[in-house]
PDB file of N, CA and C in Angstrom:
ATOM      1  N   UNK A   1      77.408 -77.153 -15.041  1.00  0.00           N
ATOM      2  CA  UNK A   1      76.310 -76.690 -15.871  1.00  0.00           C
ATOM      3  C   UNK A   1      75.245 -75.982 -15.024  1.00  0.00           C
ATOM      4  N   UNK A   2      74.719 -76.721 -13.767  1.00  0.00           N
ATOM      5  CA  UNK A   2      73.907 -75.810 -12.662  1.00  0.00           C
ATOM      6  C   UNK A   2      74.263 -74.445 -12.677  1.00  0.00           C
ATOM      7  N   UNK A   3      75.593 -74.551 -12.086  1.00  0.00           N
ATOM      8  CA  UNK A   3      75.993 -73.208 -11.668  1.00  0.00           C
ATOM      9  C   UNK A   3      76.264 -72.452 -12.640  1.00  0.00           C
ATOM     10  N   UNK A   4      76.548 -72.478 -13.977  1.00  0.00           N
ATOM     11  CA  UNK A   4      76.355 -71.713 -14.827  1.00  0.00           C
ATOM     12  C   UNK A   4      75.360 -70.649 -15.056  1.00  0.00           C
ATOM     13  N   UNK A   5      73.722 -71.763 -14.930  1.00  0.00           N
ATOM     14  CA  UNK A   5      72.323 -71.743 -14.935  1.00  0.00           C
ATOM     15  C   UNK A   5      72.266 -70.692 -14.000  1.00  0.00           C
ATOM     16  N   UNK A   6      72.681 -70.890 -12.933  1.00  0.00           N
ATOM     17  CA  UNK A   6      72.244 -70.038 -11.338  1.00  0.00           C
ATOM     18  C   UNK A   6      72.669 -68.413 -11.532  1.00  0.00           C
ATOM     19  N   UNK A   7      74.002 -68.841 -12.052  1.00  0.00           N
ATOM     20  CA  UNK A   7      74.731 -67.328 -12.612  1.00  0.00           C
ATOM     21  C   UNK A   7      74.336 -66.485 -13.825  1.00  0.00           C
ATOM     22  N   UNK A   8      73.665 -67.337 -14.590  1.00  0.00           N
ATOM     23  CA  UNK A   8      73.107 -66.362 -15.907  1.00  0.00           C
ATOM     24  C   UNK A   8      71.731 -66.009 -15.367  1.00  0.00           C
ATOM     25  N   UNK A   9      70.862 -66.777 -14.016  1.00  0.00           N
ATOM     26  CA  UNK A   9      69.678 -66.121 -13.826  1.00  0.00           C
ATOM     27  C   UNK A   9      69.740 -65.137 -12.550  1.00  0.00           C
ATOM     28  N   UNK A  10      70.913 -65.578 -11.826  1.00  0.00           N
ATOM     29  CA  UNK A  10      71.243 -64.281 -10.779  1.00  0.00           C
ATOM     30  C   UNK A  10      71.384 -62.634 -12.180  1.00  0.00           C
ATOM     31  N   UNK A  11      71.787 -62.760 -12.523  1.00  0.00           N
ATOM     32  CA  UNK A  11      72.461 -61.614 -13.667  1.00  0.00           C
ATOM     33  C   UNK A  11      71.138 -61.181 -14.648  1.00  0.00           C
ATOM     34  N   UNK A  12      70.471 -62.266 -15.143  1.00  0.00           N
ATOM     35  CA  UNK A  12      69.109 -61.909 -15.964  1.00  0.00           C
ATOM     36  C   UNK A  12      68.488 -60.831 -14.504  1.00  0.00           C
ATOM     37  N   UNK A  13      67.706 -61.643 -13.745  1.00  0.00           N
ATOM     38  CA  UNK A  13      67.074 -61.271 -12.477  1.00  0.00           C
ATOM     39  C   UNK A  13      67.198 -59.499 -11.813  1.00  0.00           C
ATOM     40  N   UNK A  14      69.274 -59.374 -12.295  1.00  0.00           N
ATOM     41  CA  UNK A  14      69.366 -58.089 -12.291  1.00  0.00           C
ATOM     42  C   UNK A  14      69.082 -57.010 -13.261  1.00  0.00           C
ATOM     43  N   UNK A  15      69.065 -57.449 -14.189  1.00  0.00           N
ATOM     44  CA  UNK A  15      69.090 -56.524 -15.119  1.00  0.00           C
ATOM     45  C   UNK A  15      67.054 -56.627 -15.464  1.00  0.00           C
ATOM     46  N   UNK A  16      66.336 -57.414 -14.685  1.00  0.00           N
ATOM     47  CA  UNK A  16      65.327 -57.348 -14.625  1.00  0.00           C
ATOM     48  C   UNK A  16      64.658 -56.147 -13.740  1.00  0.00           C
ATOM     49  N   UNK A  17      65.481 -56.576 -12.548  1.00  0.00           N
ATOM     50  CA  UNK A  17      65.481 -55.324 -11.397  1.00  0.00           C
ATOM     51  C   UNK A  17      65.387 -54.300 -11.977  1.00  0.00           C
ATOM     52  N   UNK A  18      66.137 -54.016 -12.739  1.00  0.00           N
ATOM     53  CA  UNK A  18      67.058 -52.846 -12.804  1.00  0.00           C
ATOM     54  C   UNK A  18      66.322 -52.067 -13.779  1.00  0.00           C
ATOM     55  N   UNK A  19      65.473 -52.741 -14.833  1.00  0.00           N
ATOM     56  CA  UNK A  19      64.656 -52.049 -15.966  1.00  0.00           C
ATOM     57  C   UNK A  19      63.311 -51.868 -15.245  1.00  0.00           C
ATOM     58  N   UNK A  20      62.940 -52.765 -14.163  1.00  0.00           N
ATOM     59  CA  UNK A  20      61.706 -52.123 -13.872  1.00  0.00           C
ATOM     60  C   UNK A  20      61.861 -50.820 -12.908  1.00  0.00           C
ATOM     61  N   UNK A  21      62.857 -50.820 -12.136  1.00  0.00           N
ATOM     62  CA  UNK A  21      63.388 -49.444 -12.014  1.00  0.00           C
ATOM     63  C   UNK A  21      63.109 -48.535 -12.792  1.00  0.00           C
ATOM     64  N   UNK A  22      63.625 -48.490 -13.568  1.00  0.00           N
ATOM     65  CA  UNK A  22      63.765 -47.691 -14.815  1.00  0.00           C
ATOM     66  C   UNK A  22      62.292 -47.444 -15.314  1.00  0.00           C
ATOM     67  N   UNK A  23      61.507 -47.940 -15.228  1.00  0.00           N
ATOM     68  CA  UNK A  23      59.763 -47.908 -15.634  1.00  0.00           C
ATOM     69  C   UNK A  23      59.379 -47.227 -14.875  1.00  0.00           C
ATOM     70  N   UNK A  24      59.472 -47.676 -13.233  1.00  0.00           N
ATOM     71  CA  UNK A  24      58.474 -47.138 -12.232  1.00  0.00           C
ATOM     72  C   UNK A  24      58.919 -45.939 -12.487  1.00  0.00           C
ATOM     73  N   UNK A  25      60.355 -45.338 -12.122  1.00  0.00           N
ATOM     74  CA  UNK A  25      60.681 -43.738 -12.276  1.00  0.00           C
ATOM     75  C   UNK A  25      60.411 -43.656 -13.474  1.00  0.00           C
ATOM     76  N   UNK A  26      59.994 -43.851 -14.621  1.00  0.00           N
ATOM     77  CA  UNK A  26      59.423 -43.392 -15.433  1.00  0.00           C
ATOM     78  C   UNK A  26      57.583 -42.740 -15.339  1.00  0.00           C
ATOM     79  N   UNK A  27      57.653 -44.144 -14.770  1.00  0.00           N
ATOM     80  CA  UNK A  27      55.942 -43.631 -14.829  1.00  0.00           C
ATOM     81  C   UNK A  27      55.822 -42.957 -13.680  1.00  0.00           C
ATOM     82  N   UNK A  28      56.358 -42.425 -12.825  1.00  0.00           N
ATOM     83  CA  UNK A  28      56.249 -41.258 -11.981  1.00  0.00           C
ATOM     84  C   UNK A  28      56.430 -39.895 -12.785  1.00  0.00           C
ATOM     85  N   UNK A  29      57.260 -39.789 -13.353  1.00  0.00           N
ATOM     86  CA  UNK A  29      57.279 -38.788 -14.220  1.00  0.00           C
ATOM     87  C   UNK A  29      55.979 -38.342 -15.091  1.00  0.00           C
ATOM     88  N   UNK A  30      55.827 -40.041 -15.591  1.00  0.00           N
ATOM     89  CA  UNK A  30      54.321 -39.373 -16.304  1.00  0.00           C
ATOM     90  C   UNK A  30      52.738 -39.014 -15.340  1.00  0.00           C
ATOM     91  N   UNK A  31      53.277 -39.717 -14.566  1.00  0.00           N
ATOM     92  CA  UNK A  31      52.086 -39.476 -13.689  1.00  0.00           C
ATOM     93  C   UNK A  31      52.007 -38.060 -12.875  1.00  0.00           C
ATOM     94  N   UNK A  32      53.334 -37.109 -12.424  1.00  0.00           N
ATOM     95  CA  UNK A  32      53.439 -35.877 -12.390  1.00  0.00           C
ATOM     96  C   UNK A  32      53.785 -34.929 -12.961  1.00  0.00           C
ATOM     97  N   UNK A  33      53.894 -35.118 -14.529  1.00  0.00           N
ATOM     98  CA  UNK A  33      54.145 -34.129 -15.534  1.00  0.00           C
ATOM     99  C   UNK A  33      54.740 -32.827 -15.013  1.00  0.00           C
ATOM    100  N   UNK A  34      55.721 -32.941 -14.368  1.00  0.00           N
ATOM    101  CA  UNK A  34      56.900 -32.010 -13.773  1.00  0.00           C
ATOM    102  C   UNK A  34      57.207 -31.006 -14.957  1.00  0.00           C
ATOM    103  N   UNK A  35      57.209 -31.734 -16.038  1.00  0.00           N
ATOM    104  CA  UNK A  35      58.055 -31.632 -17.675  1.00  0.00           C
ATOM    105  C   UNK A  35      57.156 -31.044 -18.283  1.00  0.00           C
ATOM    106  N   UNK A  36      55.932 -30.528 -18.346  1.00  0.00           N
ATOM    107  CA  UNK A  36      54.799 -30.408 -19.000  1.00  0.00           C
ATOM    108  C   UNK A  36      54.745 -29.144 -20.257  1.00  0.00           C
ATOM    109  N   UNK A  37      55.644 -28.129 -19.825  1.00  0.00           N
ATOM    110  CA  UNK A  37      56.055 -27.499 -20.379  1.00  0.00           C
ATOM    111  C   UNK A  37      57.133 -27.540 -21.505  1.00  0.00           C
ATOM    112  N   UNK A  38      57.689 -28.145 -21.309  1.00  0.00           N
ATOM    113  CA  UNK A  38      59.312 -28.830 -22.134  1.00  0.00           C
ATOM    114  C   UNK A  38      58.119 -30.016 -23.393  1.00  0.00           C
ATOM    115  N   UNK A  39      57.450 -30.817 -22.751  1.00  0.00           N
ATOM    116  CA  UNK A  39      56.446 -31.621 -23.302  1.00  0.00           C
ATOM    117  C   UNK A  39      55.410 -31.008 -24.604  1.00  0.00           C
ATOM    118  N   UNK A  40      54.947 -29.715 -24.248  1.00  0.00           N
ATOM    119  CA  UNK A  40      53.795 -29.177 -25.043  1.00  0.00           C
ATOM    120  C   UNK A  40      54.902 -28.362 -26.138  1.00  0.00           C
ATOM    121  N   UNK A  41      55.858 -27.669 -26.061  1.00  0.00           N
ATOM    122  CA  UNK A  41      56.550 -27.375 -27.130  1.00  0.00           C
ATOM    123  C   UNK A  41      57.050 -28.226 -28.021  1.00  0.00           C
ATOM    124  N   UNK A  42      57.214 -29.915 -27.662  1.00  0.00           N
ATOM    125  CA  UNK A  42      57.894 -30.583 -28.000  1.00  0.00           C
ATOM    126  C   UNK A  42      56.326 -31.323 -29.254  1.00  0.00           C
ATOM    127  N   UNK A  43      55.290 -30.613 -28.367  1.00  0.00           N
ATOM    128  CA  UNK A  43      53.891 -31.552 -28.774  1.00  0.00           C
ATOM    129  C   UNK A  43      53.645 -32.728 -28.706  1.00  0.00           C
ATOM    130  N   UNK A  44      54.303 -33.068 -27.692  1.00  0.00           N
ATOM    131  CA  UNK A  44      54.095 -34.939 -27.336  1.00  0.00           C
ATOM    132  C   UNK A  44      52.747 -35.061 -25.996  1.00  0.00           C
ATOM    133  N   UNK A  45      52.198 -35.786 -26.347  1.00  0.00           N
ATOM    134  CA  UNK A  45      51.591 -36.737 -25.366  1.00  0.00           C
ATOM    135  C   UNK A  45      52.091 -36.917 -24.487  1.00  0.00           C
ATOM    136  N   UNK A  46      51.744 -37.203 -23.141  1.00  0.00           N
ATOM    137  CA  UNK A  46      52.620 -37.572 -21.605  1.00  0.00           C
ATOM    138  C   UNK A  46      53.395 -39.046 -22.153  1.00  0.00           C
ATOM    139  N   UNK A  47      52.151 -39.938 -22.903  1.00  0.00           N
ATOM    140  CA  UNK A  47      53.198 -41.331 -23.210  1.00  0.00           C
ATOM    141  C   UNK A  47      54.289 -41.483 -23.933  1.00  0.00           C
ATOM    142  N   UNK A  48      53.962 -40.684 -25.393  1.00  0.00           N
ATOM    143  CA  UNK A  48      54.960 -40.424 -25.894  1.00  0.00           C
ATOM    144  C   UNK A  48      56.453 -40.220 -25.356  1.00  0.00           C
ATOM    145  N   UNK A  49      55.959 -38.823 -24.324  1.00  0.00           N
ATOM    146  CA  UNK A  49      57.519 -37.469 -23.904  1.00  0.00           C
ATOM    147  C   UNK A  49      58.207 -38.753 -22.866  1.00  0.00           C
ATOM    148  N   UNK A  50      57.174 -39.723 -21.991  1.00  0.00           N
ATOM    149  CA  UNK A  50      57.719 -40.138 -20.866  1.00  0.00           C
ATOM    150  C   UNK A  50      57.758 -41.550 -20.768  1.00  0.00           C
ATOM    151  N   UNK A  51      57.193 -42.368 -21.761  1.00  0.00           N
ATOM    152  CA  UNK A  51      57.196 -43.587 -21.792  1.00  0.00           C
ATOM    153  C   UNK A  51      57.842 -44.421 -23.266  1.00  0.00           C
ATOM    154  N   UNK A  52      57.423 -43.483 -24.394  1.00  0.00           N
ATOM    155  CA  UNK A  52      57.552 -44.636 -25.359  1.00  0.00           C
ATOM    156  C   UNK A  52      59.405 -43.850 -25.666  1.00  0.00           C
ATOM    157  N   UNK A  53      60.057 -45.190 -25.269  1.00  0.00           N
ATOM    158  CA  UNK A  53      61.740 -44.800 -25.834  1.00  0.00           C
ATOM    159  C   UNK A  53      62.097 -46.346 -26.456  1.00  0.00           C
ATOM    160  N   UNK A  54      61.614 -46.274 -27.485  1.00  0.00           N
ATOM    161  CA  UNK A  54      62.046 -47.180 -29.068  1.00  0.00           C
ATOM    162  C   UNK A  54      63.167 -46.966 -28.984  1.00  0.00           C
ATOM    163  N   UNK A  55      63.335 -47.897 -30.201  1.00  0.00           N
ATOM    164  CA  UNK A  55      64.602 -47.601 -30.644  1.00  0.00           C
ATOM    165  C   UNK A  55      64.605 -47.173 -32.187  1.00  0.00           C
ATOM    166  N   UNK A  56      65.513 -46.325 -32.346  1.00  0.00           N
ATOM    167  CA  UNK A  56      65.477 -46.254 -34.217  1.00  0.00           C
ATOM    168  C   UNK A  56      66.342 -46.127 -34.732  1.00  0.00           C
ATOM    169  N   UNK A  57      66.501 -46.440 -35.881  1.00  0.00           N
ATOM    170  CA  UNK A  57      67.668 -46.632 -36.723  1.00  0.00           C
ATOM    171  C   UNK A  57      68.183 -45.277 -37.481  1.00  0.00           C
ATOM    172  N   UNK A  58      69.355 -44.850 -37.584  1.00  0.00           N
ATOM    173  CA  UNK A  58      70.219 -43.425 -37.512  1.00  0.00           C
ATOM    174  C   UNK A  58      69.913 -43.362 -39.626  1.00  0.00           C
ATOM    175  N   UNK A  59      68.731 -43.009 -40.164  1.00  0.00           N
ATOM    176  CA  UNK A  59      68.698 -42.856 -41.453  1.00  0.00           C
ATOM    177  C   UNK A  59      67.562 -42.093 -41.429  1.00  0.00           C
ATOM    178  N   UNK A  60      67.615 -40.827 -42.376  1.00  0.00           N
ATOM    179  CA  UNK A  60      66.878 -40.177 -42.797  1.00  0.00           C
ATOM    180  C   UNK A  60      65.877 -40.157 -43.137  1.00  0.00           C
ATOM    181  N   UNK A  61      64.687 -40.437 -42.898  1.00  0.00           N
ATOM    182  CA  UNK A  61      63.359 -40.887 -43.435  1.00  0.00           C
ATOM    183  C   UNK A  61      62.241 -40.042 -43.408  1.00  0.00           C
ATOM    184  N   UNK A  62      61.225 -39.841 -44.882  1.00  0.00           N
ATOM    185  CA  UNK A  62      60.334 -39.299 -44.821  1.00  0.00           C
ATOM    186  C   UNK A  62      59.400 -39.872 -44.605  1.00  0.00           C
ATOM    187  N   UNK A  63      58.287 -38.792 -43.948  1.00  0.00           N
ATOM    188  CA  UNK A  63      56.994 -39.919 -43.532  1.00  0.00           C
ATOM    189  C   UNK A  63      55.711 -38.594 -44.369  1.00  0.00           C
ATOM    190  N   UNK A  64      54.877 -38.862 -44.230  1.00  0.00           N
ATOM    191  CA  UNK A  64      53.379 -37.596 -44.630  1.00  0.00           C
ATOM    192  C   UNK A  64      52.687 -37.476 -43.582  1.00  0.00           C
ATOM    193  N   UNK A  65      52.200 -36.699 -43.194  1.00  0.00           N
ATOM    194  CA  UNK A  65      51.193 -36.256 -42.204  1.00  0.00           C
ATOM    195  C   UNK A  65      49.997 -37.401 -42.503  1.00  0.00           C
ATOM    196  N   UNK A  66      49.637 -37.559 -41.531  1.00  0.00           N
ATOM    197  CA  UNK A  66      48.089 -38.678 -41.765  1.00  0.00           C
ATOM    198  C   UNK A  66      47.397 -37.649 -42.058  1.00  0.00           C
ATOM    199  N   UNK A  67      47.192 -36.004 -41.862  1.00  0.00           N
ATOM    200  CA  UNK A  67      45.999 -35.374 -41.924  1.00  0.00           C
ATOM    201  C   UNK A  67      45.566 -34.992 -43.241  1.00  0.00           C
ATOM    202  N   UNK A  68      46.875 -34.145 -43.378  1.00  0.00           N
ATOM    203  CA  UNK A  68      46.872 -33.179 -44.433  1.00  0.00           C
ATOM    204  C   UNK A  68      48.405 -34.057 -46.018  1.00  0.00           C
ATOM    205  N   UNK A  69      49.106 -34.702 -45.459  1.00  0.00           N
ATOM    206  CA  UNK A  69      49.727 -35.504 -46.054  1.00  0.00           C
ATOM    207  C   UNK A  69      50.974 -34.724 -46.702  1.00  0.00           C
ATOM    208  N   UNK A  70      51.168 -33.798 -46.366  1.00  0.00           N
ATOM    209  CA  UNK A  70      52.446 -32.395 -46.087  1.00  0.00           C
ATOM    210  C   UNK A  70      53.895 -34.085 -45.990  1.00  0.00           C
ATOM    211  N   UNK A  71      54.636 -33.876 -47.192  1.00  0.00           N
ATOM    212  CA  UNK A  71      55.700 -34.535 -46.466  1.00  0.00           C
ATOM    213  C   UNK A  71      56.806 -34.145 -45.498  1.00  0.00           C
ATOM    214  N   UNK A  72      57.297 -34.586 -44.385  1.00  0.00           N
ATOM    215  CA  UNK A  72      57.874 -34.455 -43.345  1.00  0.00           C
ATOM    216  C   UNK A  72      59.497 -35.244 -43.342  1.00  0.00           C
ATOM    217  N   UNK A  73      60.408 -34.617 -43.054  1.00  0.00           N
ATOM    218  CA  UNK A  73      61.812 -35.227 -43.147  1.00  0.00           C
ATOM    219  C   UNK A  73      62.351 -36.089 -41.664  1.00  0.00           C
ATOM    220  N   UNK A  74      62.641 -36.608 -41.038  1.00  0.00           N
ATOM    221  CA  UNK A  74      63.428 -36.948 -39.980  1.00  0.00           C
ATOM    222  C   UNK A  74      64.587 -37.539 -39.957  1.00  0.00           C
ATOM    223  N   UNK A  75      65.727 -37.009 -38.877  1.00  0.00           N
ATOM    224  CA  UNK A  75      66.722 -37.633 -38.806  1.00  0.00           C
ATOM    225  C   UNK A  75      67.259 -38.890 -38.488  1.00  0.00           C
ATOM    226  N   UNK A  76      65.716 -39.908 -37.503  1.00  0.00           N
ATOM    227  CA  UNK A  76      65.874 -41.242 -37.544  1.00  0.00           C
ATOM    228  C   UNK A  76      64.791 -41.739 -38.364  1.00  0.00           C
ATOM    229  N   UNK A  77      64.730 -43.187 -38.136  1.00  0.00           N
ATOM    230  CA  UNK A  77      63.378 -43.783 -38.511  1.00  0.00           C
ATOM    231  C   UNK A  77      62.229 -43.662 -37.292  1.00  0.00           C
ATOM    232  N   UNK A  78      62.384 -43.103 -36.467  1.00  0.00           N
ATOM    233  CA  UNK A  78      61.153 -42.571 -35.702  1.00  0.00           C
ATOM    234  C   UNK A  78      60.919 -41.397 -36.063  1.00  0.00           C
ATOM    235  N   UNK A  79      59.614 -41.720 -37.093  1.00  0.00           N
ATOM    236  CA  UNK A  79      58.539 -40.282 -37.370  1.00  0.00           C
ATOM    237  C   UNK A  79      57.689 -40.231 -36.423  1.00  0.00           C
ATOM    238  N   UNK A  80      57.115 -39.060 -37.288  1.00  0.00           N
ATOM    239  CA  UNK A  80      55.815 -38.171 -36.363  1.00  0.00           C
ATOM    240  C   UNK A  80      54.763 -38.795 -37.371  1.00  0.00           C
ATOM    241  N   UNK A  81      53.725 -38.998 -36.814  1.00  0.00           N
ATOM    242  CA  UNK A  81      52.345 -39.128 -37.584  1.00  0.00           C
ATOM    243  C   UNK A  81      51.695 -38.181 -38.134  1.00  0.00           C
ATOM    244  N   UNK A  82      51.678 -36.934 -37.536  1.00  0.00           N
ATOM    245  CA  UNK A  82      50.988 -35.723 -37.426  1.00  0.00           C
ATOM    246  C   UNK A  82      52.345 -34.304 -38.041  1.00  0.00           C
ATOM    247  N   UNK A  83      52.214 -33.675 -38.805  1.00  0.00           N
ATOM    248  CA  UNK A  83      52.853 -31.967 -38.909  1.00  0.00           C
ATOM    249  C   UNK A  83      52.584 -31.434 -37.724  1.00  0.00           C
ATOM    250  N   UNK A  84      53.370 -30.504 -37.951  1.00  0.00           N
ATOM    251  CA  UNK A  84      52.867 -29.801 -36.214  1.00  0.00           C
ATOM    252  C   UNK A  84      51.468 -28.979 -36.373  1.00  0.00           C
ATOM    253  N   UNK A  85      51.562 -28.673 -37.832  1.00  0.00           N
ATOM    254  CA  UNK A  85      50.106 -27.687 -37.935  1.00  0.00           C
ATOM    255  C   UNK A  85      49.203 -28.766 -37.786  1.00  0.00           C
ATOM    256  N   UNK A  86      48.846 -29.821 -37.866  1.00  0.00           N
ATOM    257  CA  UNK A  86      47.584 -30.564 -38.166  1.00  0.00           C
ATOM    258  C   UNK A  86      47.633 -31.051 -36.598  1.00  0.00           C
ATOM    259  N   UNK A  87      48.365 -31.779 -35.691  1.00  0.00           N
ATOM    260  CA  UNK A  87      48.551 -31.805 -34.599  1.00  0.00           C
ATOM    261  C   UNK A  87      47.906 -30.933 -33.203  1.00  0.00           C
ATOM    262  N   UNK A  88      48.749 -29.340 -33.565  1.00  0.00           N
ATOM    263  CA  UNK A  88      47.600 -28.097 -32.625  1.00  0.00           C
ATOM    264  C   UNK A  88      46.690 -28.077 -33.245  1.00  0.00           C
ATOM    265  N   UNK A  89      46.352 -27.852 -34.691  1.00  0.00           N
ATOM    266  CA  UNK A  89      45.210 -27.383 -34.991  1.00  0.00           C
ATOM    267  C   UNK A  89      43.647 -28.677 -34.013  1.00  0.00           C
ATOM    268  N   UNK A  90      44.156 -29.974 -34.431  1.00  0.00           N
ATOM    269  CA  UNK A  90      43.463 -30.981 -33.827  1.00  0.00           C
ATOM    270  C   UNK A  90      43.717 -31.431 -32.234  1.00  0.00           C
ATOM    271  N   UNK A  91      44.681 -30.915 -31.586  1.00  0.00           N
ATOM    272  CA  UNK A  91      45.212 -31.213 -30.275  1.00  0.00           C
ATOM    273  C   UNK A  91      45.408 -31.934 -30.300  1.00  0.00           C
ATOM    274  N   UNK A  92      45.871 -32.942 -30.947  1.00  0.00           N
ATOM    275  CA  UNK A  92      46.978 -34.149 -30.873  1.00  0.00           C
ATOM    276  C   UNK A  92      48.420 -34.485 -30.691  1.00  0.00           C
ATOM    277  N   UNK A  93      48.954 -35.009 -30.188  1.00  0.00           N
ATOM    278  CA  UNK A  93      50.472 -35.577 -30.127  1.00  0.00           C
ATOM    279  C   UNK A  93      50.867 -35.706 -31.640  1.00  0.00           C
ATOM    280  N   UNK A  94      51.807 -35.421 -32.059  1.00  0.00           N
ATOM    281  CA  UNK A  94      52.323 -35.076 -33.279  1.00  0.00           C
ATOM    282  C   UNK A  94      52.908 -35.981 -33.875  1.00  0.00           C
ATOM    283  N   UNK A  95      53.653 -37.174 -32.710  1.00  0.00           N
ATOM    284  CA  UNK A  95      54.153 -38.307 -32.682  1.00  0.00           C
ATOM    285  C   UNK A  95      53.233 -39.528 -32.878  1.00  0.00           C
ATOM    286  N   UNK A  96      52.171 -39.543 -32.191  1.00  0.00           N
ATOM    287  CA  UNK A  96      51.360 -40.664 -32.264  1.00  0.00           C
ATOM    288  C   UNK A  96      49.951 -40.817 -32.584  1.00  0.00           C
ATOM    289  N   UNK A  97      49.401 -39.496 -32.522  1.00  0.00           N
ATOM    290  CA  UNK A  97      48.501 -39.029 -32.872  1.00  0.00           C
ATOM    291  C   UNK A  97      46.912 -38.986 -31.686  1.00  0.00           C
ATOM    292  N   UNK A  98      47.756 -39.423 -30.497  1.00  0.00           N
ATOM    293  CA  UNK A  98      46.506 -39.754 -29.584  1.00  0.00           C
ATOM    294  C   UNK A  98      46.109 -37.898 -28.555  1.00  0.00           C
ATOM    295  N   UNK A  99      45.104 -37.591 -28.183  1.00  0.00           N
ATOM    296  CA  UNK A  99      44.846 -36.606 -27.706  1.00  0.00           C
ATOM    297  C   UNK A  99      45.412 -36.088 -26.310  1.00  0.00           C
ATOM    298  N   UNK A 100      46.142 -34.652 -26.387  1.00  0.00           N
ATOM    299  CA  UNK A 100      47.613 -34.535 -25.794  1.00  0.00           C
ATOM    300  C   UNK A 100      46.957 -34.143 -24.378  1.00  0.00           C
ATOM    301  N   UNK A 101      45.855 -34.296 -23.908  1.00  0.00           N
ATOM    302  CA  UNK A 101      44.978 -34.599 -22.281  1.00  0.00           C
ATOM    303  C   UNK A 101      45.245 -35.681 -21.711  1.00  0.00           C
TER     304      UNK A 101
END
């Protein structure tokens, strides 16, 4: 039973490793917006483009603009908060709605 214990937390431990990996090179990315260009067409926020990776479920869903309330289609259940017009017009992330500086 120990060694069971020892072996499921050697293995947790890795896959602990292994995701904060996965963060730090993330947040290097956001912290040098290499992408910045690929990013502003896309109209995301640095957190958005480089940090927030949800998960969502593969169904069609409409959401409304918070601004203007324009309904919007998407191919997962991760919407946008924002249209793209209400978004530039306000300089916001389109996705989350926070200011794309």
């Amino acid at each position: 039973m120990v060694t069971r214990t020892l072996e499921d937390a050697q293995r947790k431990t890795h896959w602990n490793n292994e995701h904060a990996r996965f963060q730090a090179a993330h947040l290097v990315q956001y912290f040098a917006d290499l992408e910045s260009e690929s990013r502003m067409k896309a109209w995301r926020c640095k957190f958005c483009f480089y940090l927030a990776r949800g998960i969502a479920g593969q169904a069609f869903t409409k959401s409304a603009c918070t601004a203007c309330g324009v309904e919007m289609l998407f191919p997962t259940t991760s919407t946008d908060n924002l249209c793209e017009k209400c978004a530039k017009k306000m300089k916001l992330c389109k996705h989350c709605g926070a200011h794309m500086d």
